[in-house]
Protein backbone atom coordinates (compact mmCIF):
# COMPACT_ATOMS: atom_id res chain seq x y z
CA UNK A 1 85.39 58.48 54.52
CA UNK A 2 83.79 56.84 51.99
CA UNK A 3 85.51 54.45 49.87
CA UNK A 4 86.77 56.34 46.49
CA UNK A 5 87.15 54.31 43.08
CA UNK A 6 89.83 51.74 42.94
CA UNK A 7 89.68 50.72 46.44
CA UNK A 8 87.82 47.36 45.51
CA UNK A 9 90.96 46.13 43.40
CA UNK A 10 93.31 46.40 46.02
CA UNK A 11 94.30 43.42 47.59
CA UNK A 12 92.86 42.67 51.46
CA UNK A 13 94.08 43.27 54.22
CA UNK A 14 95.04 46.56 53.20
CA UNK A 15 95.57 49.85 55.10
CA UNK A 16 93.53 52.83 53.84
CA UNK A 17 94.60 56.28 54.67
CA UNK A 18 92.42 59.00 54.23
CA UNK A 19 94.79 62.05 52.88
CA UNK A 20 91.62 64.90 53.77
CA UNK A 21 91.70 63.50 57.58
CA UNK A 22 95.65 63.29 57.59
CA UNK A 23 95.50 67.18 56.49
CA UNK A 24 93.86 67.94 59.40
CA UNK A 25 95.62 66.11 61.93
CA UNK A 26 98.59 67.63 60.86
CA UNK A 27 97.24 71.03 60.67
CA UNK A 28 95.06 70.64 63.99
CA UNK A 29 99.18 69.34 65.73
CA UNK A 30 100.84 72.52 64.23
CA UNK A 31 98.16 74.86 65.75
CA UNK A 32 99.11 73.49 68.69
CA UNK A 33 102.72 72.98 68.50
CA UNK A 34 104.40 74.35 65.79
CA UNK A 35 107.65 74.00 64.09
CA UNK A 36 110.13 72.40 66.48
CA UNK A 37 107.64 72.21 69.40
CA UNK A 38 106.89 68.40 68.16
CA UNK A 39 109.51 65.55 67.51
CA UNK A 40 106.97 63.90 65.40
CA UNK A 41 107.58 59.96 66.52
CA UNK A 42 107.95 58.00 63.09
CA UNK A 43 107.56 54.27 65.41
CA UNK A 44 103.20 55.29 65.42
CA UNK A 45 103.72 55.65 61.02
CA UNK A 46 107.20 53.98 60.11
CA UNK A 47 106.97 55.63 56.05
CA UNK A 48 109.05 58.40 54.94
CA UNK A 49 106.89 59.35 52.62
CA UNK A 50 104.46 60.27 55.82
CA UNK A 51 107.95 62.07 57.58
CA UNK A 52 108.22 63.98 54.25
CA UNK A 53 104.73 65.35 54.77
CA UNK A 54 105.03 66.37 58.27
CA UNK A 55 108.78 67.87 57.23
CA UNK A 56 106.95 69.85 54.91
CA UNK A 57 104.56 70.94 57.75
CA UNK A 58 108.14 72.11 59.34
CA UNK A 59 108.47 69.68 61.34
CA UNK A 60 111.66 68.33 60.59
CA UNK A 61 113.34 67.17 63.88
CA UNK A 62 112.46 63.34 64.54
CA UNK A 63 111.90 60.47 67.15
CA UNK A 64 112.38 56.90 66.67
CA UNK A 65 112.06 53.64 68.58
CA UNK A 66 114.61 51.65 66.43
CA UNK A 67 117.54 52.00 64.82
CA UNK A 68 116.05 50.76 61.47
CA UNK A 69 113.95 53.67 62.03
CA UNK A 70 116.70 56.24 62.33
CA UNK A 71 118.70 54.96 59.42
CA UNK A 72 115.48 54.82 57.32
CA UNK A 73 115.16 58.54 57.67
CA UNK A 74 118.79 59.50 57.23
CA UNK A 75 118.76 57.63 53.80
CA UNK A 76 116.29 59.33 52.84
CA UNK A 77 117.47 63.21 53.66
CA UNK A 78 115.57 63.64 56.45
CA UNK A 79 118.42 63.00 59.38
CA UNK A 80 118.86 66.52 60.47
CA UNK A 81 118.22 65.40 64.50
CA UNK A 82 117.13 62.12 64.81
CA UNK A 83 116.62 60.97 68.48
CA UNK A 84 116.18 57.40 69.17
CA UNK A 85 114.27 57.70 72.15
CA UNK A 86 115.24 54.31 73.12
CA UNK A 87 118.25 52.11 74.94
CA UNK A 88 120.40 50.25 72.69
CA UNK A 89 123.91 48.54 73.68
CA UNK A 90 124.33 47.31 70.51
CA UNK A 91 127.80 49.32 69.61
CA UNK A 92 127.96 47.50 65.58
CA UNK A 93 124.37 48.93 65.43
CA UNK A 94 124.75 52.02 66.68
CA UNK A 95 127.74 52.32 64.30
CA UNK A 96 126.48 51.61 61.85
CA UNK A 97 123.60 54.16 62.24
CA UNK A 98 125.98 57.28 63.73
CA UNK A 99 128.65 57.18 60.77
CA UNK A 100 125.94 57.93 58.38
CA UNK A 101 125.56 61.12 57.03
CA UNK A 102 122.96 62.39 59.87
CA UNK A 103 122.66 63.38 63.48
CA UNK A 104 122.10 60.77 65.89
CA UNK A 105 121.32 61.05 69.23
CA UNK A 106 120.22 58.19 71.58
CA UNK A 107 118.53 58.06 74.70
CA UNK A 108 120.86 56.74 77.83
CA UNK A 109 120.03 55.92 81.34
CA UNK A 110 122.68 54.00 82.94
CA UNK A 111 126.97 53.28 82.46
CA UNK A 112 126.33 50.58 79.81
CA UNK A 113 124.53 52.38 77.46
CA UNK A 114 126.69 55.60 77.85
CA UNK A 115 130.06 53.17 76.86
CA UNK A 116 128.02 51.66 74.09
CA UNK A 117 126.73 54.81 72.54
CA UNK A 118 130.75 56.34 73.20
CA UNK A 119 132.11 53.19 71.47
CA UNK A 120 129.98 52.97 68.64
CA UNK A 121 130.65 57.12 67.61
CA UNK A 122 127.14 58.47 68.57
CA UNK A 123 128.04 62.01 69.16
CA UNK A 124 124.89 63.13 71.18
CA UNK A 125 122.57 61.83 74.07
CA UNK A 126 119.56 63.12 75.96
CA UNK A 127 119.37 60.98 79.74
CA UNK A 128 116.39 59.34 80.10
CA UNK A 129 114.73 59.69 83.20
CA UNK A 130 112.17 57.58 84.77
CA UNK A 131 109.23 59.91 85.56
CA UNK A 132 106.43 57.47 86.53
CA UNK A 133 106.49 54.73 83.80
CA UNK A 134 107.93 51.59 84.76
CA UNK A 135 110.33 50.96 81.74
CA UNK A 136 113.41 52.82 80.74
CA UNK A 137 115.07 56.09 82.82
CA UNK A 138 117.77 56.41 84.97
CA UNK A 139 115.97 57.77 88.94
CA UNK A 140 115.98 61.23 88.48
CA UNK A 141 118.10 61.65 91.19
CA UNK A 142 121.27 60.07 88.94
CA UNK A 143 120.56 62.53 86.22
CA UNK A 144 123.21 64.82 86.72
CA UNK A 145 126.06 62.23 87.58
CA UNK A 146 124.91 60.46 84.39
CA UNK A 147 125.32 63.04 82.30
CA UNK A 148 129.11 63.91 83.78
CA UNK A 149 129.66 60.58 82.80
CA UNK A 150 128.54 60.86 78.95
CA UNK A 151 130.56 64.01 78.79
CA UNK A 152 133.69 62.50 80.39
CA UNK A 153 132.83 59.54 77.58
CA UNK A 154 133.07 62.21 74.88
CA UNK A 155 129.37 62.48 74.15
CA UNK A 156 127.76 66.12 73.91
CA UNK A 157 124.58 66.07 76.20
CA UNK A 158 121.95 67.41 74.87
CA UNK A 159 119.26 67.71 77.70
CA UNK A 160 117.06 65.30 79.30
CA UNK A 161 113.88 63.23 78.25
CA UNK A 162 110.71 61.39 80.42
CA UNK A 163 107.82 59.51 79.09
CA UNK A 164 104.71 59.83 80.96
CA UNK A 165 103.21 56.77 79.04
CA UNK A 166 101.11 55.69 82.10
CA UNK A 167 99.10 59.09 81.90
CA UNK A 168 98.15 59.08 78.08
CA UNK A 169 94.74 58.00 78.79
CA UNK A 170 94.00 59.57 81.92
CA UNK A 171 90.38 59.97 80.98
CA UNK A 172 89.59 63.62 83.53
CA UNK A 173 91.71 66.68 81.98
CA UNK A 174 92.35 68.32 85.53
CA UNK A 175 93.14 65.05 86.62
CA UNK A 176 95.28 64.23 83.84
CA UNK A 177 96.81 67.58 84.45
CA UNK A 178 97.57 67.79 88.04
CA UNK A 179 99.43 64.23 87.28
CA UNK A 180 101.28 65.03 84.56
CA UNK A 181 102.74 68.36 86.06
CA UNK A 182 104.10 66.35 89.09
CA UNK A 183 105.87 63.57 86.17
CA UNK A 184 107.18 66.70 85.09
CA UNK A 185 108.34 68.39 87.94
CA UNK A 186 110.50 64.91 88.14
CA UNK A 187 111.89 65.64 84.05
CA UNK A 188 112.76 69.74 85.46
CA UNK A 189 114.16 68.61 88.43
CA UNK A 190 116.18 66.38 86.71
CA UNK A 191 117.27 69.08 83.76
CA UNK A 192 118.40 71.56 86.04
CA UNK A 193 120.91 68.77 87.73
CA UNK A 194 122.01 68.50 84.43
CA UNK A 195 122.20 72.23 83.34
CA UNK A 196 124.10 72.50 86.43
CA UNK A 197 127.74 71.53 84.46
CA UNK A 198 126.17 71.44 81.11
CA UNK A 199 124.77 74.62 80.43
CA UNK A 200 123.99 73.89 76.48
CA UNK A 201 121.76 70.64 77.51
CA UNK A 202 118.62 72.67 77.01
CA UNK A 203 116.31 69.80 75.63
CA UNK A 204 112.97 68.73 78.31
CA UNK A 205 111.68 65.96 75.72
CA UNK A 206 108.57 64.08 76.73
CA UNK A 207 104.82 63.61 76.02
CA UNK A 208 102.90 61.70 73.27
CA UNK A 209 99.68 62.27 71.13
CA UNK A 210 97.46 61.80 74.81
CA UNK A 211 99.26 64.75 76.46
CA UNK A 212 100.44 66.82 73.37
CA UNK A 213 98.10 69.76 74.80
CA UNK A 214 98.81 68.96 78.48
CA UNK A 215 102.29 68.75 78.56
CA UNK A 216 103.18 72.38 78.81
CA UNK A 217 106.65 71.95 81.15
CA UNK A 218 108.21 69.89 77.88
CA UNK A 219 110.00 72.11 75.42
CA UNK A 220 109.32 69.47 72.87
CA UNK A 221 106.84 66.31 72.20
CA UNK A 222 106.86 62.88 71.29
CA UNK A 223 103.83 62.59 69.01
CA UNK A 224 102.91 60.58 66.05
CA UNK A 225 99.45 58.43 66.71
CA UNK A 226 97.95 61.68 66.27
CA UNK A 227 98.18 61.35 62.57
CA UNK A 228 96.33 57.89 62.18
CA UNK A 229 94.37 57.66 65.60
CA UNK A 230 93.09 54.65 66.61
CA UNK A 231 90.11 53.18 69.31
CA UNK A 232 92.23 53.67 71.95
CA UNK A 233 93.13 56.89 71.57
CA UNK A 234 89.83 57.88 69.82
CA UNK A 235 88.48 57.38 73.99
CA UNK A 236 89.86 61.05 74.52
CA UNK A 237 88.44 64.40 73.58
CA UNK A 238 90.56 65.08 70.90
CA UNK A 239 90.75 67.36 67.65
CA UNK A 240 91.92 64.46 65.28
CA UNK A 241 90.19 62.61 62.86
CA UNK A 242 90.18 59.02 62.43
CA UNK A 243 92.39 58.42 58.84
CA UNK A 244 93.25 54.93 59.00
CA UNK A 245 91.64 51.41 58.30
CA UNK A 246 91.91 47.84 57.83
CA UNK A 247 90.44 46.97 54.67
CA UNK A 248 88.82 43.59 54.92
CA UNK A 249 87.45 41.26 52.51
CA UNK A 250 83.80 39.34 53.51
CA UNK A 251 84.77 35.82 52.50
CA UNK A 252 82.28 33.45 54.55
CA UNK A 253 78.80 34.06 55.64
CA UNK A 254 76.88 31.71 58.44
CA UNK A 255 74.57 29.98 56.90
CA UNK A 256 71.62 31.95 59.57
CA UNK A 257 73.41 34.98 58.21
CA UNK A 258 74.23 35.42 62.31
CA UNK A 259 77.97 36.17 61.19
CA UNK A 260 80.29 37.30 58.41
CA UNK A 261 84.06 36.21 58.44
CA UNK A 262 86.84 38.88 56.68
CA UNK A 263 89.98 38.07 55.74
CA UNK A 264 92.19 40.32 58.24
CA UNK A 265 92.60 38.43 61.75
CA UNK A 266 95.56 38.27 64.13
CA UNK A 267 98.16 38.89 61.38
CA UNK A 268 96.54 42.48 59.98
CA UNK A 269 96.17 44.37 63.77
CA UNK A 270 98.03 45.02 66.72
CA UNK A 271 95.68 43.24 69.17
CA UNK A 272 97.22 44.24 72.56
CA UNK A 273 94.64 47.27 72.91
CA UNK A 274 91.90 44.73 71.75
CA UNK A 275 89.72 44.10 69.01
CA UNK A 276 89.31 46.96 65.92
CA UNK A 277 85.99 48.25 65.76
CA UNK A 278 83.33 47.94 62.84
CA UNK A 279 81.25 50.59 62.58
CA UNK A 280 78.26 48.48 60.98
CA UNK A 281 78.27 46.07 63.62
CA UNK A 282 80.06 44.16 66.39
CA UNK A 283 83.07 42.44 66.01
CA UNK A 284 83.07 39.06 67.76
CA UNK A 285 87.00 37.94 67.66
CA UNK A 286 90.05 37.84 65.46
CA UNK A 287 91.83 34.50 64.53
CA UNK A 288 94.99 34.35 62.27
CA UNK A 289 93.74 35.31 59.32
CA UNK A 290 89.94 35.94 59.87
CA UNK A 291 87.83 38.03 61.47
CA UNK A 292 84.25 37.31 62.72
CA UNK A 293 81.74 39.87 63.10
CA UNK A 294 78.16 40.04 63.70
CA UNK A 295 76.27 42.60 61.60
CA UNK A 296 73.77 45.60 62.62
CA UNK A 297 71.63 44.28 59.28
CA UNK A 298 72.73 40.70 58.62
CA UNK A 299 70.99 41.08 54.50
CA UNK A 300 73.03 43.52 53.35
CA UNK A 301 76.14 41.64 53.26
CA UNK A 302 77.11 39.29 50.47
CA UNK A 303 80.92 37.26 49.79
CA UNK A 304 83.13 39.75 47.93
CA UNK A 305 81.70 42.89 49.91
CA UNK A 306 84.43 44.48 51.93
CA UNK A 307 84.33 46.17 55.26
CA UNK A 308 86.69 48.93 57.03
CA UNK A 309 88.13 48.49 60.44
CA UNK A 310 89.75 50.87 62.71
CA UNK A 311 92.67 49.27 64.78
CA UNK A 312 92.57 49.30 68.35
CA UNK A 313 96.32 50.29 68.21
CA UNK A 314 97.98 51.92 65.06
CA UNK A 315 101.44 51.51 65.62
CA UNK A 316 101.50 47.84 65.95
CA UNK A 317 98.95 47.33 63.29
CA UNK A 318 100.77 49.81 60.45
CA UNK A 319 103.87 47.29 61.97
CA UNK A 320 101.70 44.01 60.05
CA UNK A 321 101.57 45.58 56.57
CA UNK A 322 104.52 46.44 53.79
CA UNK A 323 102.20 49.38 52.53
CA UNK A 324 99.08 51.25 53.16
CA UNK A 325 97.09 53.54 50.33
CA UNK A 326 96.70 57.09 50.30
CA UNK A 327 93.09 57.93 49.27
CA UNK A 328 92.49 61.71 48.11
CA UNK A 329 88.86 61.92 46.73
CA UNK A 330 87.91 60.13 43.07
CA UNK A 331 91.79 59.95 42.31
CA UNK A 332 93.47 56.18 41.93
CA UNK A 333 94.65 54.95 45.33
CA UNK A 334 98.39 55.73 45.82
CA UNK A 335 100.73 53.31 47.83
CA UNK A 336 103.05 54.37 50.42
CA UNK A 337 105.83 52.30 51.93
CA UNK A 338 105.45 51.14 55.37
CA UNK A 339 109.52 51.52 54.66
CA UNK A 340 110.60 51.89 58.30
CA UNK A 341 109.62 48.78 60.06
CA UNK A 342 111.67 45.81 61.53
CA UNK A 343 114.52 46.44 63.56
């Protein structure tokens, strides 16, 4: 992408988002799963304008991390089925979130968080089932009993969900294959128990933008860094595009002209993947609010000049900023809310 006219005036650190590369991603995800088939997950983007878009792309059914999240996209029309894909025991939360004018449903995986979601009026759950990844999920073996207790609660079960998060970037695609069939086989296993006394629970959810094409046992999947990418997923043999930066501002250069400092350090990217890249030279480290680099051709930078990063992990990063920029060829840059962030 190069930079299109207006992009110098914005203020730094800014997000750029490249609206030709978004196109495809989204195109390049329907091809693959259409429609319904993905449960786009708003936590990687956190902007309904961006949910709009991929609404309009039909697909309209939604996963969250947070509650904010959910409520965020129910305000703003687009609450048809929003799954928070995520434990919460806080019942005034939850309330607050299930008597607005949208369906909720949460993840559960134990007694606690079927009372809380019962108390606070959620009318749906999927159980969450641990299929490899050593954070949330009930063993797959207390599926079924789990979900007789949601139903005795008053909660409609739904079907069952797994994240295979420790497989994303399983580098081999047998390998990556074999491994996630077998999490799988654990998420099926696990549905049937369930389908055993609920026979409308017909939801497998799982899967994320490193197994969207893998993860064929899944009747739906949990993608959404697919739309930005980032250098950790950019590893992986991929169809998407890179479409967003970190817009930095060069603000100090070493007197040898060994290094130039930007303004967008610790505070602008989500550093647990890593430094961001610079594809015009190396990046050395991130502090708070600077960035050191060391260019391929130290003369051609000057104060003032600004550089473009790409985040080592986008959801975290988009997390930092209030707003990133749509660029679409000559045209003015257009902000978009980072709207759905915070808790």
């Amino acid at each position: 992408m190069t930079f299109a006219a207006g992009t110098t005036s914005l203020p730094t650190p800014a997000l750029l988002l490249d609206a030709e590369a978004l196109d495809h991603n989204i195109a390049a995800m329907s091809a693959v799963l259409p429609g319904r088939r993905l449960r786009p997950h708003v936590k990687a983007f956190k902007s309904t304008a961006l949910a709009q878009r991929l609404a309009e792309a039909g697909h309209d059914t939604f996963t969250v991390a947070t509650l904010r999240e959910a409520a965020g996209l129910i305000h703003a029309g687009l609450g048809e089925d929003v799954l928070l894909a995520n434990e919460s025991v806080d019942v005034s939360l939850l309330r607050s979130v299930a008597e607005l004018d949208g369906n909720l449903t949460v993840a559960v995986d134990s007694a606690e968080t079927i009372s809380a979601a019962a108390a606070a009026g959620v009318p749906a759950v999927l159980i969450d089932v641990n299929v490899g990844l050593p954070r949330c999920g009930c063993d797959p073996a207390a599926a079924g009993d789990l979900a007789d207790q949601a139903a005795a609660a008053g909660l409609r079960v739904r079907g069952v969900m797994g994240y295979e998060g420790h497989l994303m970037m399983v580098p081999d695609p047998a390998s990556k294959a074999r491994k996630v069939e077998r999490s799988m086989a654990l998420l099926l296993d696990a549905s049937q128990a369930v389908l055993a006394n609920h026979p409308h629970a017909t939801i497998v959810s799982a899967g994320g933008t490193g197994t969207f094409d893998t993860n064929t046992w899944a009747n739906e999947i949990q993608a959404g860094s697919y739309l930005m990418m980032d250098t950790h997923y950019g590893t992986l043999e991929q169809p998407f595009r890179q479409s967003l930066w970190v817009e930095s501002t060069v603000i100090s250069i070493a007197p040898d002209r060994s290094y130039i400092v930007g303004d967008a350090g610790l505070k602008a990217f989500g550093m647990d993947h890593g430094d961001p890249s610079w594809g015009e030279g190396d990046v050395l480290f991130c502090s708070d609010e600077h960035i050191t680099m060391r260019p391929a051709d130290p003369d051609a930078w000057s104060v003032g000049d600004r550089v473009r990063l790409v985040p080592a992990h986008v959801d975290p990063t988009i997390a930092k900023h209030e707003r990133m920029w749509l660029i679409e060829d000559d045209a003015e840059p257009v902000a978009l809310d980072v709207d759905l962030r915070n808790w």
